[in-house]
C-alpha atoms as a PDB file:
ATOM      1  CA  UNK A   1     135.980 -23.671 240.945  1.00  0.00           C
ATOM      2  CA  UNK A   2     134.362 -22.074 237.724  1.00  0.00           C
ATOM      3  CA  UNK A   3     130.961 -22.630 239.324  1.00  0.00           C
ATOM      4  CA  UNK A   4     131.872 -20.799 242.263  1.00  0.00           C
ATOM      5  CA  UNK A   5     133.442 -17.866 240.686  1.00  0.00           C
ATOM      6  CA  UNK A   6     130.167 -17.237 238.416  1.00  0.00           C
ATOM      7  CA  UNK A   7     128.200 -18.062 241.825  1.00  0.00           C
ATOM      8  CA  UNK A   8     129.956 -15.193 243.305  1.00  0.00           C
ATOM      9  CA  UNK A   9     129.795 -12.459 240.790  1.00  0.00           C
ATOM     10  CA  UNK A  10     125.867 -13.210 240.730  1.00  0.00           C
ATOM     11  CA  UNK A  11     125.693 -12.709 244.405  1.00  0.00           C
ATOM     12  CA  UNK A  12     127.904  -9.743 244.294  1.00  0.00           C
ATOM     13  CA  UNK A  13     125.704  -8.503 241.179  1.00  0.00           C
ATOM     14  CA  UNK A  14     122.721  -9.373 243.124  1.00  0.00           C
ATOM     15  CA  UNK A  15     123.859  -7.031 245.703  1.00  0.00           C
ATOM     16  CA  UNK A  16     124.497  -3.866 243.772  1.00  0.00           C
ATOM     17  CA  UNK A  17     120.934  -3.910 241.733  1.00  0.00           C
ATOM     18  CA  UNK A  18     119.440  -4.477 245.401  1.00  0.00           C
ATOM     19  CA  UNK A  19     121.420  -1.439 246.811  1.00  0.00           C
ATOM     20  CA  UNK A  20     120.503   0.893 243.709  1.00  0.00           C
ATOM     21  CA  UNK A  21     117.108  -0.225 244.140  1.00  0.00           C
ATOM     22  CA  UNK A  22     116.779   0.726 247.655  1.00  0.00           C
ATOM     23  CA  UNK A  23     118.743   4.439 246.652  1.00  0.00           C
ATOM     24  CA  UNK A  24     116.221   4.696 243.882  1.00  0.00           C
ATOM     25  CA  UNK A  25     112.936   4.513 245.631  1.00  0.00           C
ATOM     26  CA  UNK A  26     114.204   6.610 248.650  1.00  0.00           C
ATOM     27  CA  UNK A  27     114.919   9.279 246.099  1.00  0.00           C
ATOM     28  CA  UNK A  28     112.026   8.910 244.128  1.00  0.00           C
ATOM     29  CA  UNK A  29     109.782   8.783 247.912  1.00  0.00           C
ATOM     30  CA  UNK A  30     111.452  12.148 248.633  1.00  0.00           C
ATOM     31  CA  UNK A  31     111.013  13.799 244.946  1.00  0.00           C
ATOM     32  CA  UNK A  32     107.498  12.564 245.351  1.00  0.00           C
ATOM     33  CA  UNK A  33     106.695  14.145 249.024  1.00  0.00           C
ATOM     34  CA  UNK A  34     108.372  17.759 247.972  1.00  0.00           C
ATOM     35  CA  UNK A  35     105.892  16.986 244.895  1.00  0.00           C
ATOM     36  CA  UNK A  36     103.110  16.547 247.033  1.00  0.00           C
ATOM     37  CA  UNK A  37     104.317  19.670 249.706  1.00  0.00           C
ATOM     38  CA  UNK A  38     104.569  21.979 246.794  1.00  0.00           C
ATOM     39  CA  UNK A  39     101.148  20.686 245.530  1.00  0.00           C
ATOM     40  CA  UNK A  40      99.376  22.295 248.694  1.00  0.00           C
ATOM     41  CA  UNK A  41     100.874  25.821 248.578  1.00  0.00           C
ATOM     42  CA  UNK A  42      99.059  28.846 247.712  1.00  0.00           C
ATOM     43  CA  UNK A  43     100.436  32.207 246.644  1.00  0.00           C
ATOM     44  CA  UNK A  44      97.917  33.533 249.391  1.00  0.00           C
ATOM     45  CA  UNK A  45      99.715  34.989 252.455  1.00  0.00           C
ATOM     46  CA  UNK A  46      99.256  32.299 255.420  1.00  0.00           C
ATOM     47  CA  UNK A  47      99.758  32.600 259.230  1.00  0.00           C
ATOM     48  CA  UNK A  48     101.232  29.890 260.957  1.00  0.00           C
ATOM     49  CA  UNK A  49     100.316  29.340 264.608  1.00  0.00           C
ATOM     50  CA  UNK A  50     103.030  30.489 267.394  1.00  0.00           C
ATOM     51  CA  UNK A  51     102.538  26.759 268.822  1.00  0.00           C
ATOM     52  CA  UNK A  52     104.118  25.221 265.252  1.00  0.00           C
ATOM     53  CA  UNK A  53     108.075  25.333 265.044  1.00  0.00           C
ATOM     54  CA  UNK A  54     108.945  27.838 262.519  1.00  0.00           C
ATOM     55  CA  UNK A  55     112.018  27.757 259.733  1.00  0.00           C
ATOM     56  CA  UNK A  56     113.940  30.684 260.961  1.00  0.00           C
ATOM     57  CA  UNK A  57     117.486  31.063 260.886  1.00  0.00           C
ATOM     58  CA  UNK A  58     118.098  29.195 264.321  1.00  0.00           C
ATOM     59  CA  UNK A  59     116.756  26.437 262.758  1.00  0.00           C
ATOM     60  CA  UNK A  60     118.177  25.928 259.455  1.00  0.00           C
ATOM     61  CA  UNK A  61     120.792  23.580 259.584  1.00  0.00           C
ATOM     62  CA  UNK A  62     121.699  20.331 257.178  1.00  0.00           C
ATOM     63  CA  UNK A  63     118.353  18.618 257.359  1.00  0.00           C
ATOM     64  CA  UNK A  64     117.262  20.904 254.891  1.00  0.00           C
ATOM     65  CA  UNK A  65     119.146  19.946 252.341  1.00  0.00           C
ATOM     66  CA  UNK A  66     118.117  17.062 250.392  1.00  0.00           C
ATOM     67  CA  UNK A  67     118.718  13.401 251.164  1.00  0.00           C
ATOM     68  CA  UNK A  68     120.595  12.656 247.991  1.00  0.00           C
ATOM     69  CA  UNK A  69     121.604  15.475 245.177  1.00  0.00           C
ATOM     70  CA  UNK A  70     121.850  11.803 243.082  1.00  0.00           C
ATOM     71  CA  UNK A  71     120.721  10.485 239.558  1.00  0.00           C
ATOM     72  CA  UNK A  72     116.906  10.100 241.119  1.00  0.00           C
ATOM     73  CA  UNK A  73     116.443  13.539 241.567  1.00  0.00           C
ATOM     74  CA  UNK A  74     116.706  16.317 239.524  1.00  0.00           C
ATOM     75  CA  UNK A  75     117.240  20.184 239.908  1.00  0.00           C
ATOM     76  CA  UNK A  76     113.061  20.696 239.225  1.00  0.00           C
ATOM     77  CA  UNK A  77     112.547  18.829 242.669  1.00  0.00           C
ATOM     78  CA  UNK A  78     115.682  20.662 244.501  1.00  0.00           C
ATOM     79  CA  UNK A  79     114.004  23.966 242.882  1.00  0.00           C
ATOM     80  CA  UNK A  80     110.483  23.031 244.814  1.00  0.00           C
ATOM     81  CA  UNK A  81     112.056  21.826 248.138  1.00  0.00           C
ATOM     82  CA  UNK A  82     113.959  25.627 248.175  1.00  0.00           C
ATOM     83  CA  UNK A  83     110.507  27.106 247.077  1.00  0.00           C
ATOM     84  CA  UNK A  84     108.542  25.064 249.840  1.00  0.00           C
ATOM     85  CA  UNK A  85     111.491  26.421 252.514  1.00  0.00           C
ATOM     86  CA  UNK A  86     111.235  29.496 251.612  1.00  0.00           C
ATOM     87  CA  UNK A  87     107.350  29.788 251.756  1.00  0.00           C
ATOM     88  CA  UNK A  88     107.468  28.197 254.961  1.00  0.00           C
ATOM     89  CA  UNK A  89     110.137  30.587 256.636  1.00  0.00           C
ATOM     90  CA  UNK A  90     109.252  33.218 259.009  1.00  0.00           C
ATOM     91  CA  UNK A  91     112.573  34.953 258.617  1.00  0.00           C
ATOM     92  CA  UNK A  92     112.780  37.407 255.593  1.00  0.00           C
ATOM     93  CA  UNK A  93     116.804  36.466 254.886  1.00  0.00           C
ATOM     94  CA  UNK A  94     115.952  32.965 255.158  1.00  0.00           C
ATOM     95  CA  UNK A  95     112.608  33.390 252.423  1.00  0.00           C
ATOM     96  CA  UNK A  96     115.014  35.528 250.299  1.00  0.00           C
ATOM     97  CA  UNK A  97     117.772  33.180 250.234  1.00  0.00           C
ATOM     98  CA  UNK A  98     115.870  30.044 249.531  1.00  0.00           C
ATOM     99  CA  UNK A  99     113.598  31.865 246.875  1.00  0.00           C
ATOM    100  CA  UNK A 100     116.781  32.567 244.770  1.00  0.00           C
ATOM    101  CA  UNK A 101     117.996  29.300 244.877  1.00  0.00           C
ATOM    102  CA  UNK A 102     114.491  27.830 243.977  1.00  0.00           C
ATOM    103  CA  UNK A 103     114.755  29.815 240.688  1.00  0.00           C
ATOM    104  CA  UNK A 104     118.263  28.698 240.264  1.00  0.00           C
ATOM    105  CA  UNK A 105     117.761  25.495 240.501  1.00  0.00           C
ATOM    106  CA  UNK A 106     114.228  25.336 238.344  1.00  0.00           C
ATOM    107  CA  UNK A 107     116.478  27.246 235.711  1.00  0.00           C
ATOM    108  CA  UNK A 108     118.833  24.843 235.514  1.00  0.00           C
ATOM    109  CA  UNK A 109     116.792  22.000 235.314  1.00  0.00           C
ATOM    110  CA  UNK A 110     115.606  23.570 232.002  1.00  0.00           C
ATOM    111  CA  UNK A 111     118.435  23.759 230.546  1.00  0.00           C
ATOM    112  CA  UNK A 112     117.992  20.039 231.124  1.00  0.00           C
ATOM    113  CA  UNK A 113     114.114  20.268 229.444  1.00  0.00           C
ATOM    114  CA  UNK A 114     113.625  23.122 228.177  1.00  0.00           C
ATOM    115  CA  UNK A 115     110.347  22.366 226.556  1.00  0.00           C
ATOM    116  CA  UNK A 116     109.121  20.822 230.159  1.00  0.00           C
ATOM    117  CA  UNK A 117     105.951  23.367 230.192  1.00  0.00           C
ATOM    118  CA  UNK A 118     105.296  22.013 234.069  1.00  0.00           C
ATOM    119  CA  UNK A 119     108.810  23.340 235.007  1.00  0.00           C
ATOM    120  CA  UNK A 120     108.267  26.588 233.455  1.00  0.00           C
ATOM    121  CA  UNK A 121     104.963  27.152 235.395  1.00  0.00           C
ATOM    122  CA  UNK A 122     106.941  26.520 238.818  1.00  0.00           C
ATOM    123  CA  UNK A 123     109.149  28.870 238.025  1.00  0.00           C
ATOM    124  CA  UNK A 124     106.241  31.559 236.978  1.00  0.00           C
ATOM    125  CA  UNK A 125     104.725  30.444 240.449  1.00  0.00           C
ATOM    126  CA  UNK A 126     107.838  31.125 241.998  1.00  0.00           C
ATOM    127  CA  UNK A 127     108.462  34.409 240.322  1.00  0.00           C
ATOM    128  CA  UNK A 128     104.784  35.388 241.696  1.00  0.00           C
ATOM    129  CA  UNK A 129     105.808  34.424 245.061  1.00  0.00           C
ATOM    130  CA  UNK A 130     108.681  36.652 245.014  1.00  0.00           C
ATOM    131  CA  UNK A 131     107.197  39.751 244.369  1.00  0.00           C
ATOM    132  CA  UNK A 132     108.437  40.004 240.575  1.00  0.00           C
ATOM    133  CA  UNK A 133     107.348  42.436 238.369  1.00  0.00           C
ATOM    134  CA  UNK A 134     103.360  41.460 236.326  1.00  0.00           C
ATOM    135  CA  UNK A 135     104.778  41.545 232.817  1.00  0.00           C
ATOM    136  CA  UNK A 136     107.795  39.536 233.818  1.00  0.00           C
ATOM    137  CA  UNK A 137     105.531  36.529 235.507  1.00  0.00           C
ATOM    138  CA  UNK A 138     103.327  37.158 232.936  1.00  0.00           C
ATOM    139  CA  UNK A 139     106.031  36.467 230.120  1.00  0.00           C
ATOM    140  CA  UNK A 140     106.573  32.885 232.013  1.00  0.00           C
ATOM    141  CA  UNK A 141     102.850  31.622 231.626  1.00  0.00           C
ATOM    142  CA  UNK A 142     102.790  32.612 228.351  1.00  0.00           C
ATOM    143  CA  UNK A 143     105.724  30.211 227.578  1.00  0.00           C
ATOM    144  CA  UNK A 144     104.420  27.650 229.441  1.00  0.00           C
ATOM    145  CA  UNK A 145     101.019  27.831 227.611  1.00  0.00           C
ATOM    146  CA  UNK A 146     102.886  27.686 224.314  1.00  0.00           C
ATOM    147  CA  UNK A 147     105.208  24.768 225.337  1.00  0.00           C
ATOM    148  CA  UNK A 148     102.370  22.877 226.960  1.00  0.00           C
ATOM    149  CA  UNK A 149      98.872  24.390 225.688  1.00  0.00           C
ATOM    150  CA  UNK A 150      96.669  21.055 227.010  1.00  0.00           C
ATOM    151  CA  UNK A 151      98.765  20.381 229.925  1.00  0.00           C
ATOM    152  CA  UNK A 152      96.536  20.507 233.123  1.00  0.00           C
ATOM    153  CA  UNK A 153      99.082  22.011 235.586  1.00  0.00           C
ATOM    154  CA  UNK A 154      99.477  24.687 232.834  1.00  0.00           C
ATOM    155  CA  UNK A 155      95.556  25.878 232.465  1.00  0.00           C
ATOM    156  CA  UNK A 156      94.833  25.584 236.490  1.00  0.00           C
ATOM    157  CA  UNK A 157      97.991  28.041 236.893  1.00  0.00           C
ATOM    158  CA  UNK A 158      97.793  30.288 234.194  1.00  0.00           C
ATOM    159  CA  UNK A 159      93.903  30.366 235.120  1.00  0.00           C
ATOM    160  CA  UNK A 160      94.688  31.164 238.435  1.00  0.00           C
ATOM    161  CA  UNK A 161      97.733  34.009 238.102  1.00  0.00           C
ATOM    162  CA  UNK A 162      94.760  35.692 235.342  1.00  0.00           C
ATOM    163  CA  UNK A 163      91.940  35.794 237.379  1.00  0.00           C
ATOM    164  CA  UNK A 164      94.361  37.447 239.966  1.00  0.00           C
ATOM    165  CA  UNK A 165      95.204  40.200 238.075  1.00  0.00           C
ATOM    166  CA  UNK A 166      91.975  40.458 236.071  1.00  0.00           C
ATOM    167  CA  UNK A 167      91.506  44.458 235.997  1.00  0.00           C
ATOM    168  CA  UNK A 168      95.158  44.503 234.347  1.00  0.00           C
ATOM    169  CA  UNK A 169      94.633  41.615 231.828  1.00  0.00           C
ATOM    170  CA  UNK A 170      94.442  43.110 228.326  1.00  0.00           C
ATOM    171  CA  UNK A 171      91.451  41.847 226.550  1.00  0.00           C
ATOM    172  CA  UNK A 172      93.461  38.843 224.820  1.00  0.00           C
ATOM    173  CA  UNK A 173      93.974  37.771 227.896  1.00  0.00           C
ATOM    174  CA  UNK A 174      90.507  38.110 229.513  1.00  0.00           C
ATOM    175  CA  UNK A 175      89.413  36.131 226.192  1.00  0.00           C
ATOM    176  CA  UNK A 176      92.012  33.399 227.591  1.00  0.00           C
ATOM    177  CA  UNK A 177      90.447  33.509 230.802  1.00  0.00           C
ATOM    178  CA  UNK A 178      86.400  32.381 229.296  1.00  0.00           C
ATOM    179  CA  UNK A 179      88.329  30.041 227.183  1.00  0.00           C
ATOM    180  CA  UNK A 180      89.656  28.095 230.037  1.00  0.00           C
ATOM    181  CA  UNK A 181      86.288  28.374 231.790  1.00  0.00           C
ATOM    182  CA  UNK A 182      83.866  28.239 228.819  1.00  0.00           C
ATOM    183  CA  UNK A 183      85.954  25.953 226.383  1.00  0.00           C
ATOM    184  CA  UNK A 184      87.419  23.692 229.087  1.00  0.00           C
ATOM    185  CA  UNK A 185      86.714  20.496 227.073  1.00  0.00           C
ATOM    186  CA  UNK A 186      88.833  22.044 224.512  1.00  0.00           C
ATOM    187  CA  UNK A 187      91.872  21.696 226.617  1.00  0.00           C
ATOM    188  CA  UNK A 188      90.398  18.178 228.047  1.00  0.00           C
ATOM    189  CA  UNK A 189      89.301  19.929 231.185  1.00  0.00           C
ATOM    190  CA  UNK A 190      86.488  18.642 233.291  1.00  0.00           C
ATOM    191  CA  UNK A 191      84.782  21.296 235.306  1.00  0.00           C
ATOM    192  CA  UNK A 192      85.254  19.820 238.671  1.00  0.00           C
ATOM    193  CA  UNK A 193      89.032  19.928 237.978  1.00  0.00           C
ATOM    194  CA  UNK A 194      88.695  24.189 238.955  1.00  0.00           C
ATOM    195  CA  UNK A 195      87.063  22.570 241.908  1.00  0.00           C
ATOM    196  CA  UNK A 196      90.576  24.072 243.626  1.00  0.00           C
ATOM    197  CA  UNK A 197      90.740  27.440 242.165  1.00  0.00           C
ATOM    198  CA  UNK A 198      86.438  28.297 242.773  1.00  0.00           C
ATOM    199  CA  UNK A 199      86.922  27.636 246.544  1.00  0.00           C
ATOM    200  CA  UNK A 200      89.953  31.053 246.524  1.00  0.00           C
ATOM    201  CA  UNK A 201      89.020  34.121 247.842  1.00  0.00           C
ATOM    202  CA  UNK A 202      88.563  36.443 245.191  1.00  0.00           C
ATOM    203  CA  UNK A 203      89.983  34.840 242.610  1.00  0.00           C
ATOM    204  CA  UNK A 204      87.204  32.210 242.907  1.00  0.00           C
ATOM    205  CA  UNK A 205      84.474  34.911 243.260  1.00  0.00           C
ATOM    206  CA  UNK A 206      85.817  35.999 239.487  1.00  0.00           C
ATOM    207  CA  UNK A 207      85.748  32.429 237.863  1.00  0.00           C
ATOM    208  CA  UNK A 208      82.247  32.084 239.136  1.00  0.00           C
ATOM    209  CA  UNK A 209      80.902  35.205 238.281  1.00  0.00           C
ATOM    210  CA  UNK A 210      81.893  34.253 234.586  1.00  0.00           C
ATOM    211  CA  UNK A 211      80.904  31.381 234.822  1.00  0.00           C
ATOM    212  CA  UNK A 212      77.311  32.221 236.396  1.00  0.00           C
ATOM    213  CA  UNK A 213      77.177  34.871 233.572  1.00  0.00           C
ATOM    214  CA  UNK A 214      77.294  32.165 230.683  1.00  0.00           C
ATOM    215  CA  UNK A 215      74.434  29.931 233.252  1.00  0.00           C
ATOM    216  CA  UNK A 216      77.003  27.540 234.517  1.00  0.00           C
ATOM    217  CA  UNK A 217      77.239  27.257 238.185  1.00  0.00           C
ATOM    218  CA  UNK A 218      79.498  24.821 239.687  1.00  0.00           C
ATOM    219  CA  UNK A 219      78.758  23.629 243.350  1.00  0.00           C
ATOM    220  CA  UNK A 220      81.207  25.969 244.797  1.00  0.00           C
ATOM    221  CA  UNK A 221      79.894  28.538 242.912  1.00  0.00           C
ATOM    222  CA  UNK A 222      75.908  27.957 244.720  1.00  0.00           C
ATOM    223  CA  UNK A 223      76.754  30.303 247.322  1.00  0.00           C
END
């Protein structure tokens, strides 16, 4: 009888750990493929085709709302699905509305890590997206650089957001800027890593005109 008992919690045991596995990598799937959505964006305006479905209001309904708001994924992730929505919407409400929640929900997950520098630059990136004011994004990178100085996400983003706004950058700045590009070993940066940030319009043209002012050109620089 004992035997059977201890047979049957371990089957019953057995059962749960299988079940929270299964939860646990469908949550960590989806955190990873808004990871990998938000990965592709650009700031840069971009046209979607009339033949693609777009995320207006008509169309927003419960499937855009996360499978699980469970232990496997956290308010960062819920903060880039809203941001991916609300880049992807063709209806100004719709952008507006998800944009606020994105920086609600990146806000609160730093209450959660507040020394997370990677969190920090989403919600710069986010704040950029929205239109905010150049100090105010400005204010964000600068905490993310000082919470995570050697971070790659951290130099590609604050690289990109400076050459952007080059003519306004004070000369600090600018001197950040030919660090990034000049010193990049410094923040264990390999050149091909800007790879993604050389091939932007205008923003690219700047890197590699610094760059092919100090005799470096990168391949997507030879143009």
């Amino acid at each position: 009888m004992g035997s059977r008992m201890i047979a049957a919690v371990w089957l019953i045991g057995s059962i749960l750990l299988l079940m929270s596995a299964v939860n646990k990598g469908r949550d960590d799937w989806h955190s990873q493929v808004i990871r990998n959505q938000m990965a592709s964006l650009s700031v840069e305006s971009v046209e979607t085709s009339s033949d693609k479905a777009l995320l207006d209001g008509t169309l927003l309904d419960d499937t855009l709302e996360p499978d699980s708001f469970g232990p496997f994924i956290d308010h960062g992730s819920i903060g880039l699905y809203y941001s991916w929505i609300a880049f992807q919407s063709s209806d100004e409400a719709t952008k507006r509305d998800f944009a606020k929640r994105s920086i609600e929900q990146l806000q609160l997950q730093l209450h959660f890590r507040p020394l997370d520098s990677a969190i920090m630059i989403n919600k710069a990136n986010q704040l950029w997206r929205n239109g905010e004011g150049f100090d105010d994004v400005m204010a964000e990178f600068e905490l993310a650089q000082h919470l995570g100085p050697y971070e790659p996400l951290t130099v590609k983003e604050s690289l990109t957001y400076y050459l952007a706004y080059w003519p306004e950058l004070s000369s600090e700045k600018k001197n950040v800027v030919l660090s990034y590009l000049l010193d990049h070993e410094k923040y264990k940066m390999k050149l091909w890593q800007y790879d993604s940030i050389l091939v932007k319009p205008i923003i690219g043209e700047r890197a590699c005109a610094i760059l092919g002012f100090n005799n470096i050109t990168p391949y997507y620089c030879r143009g």
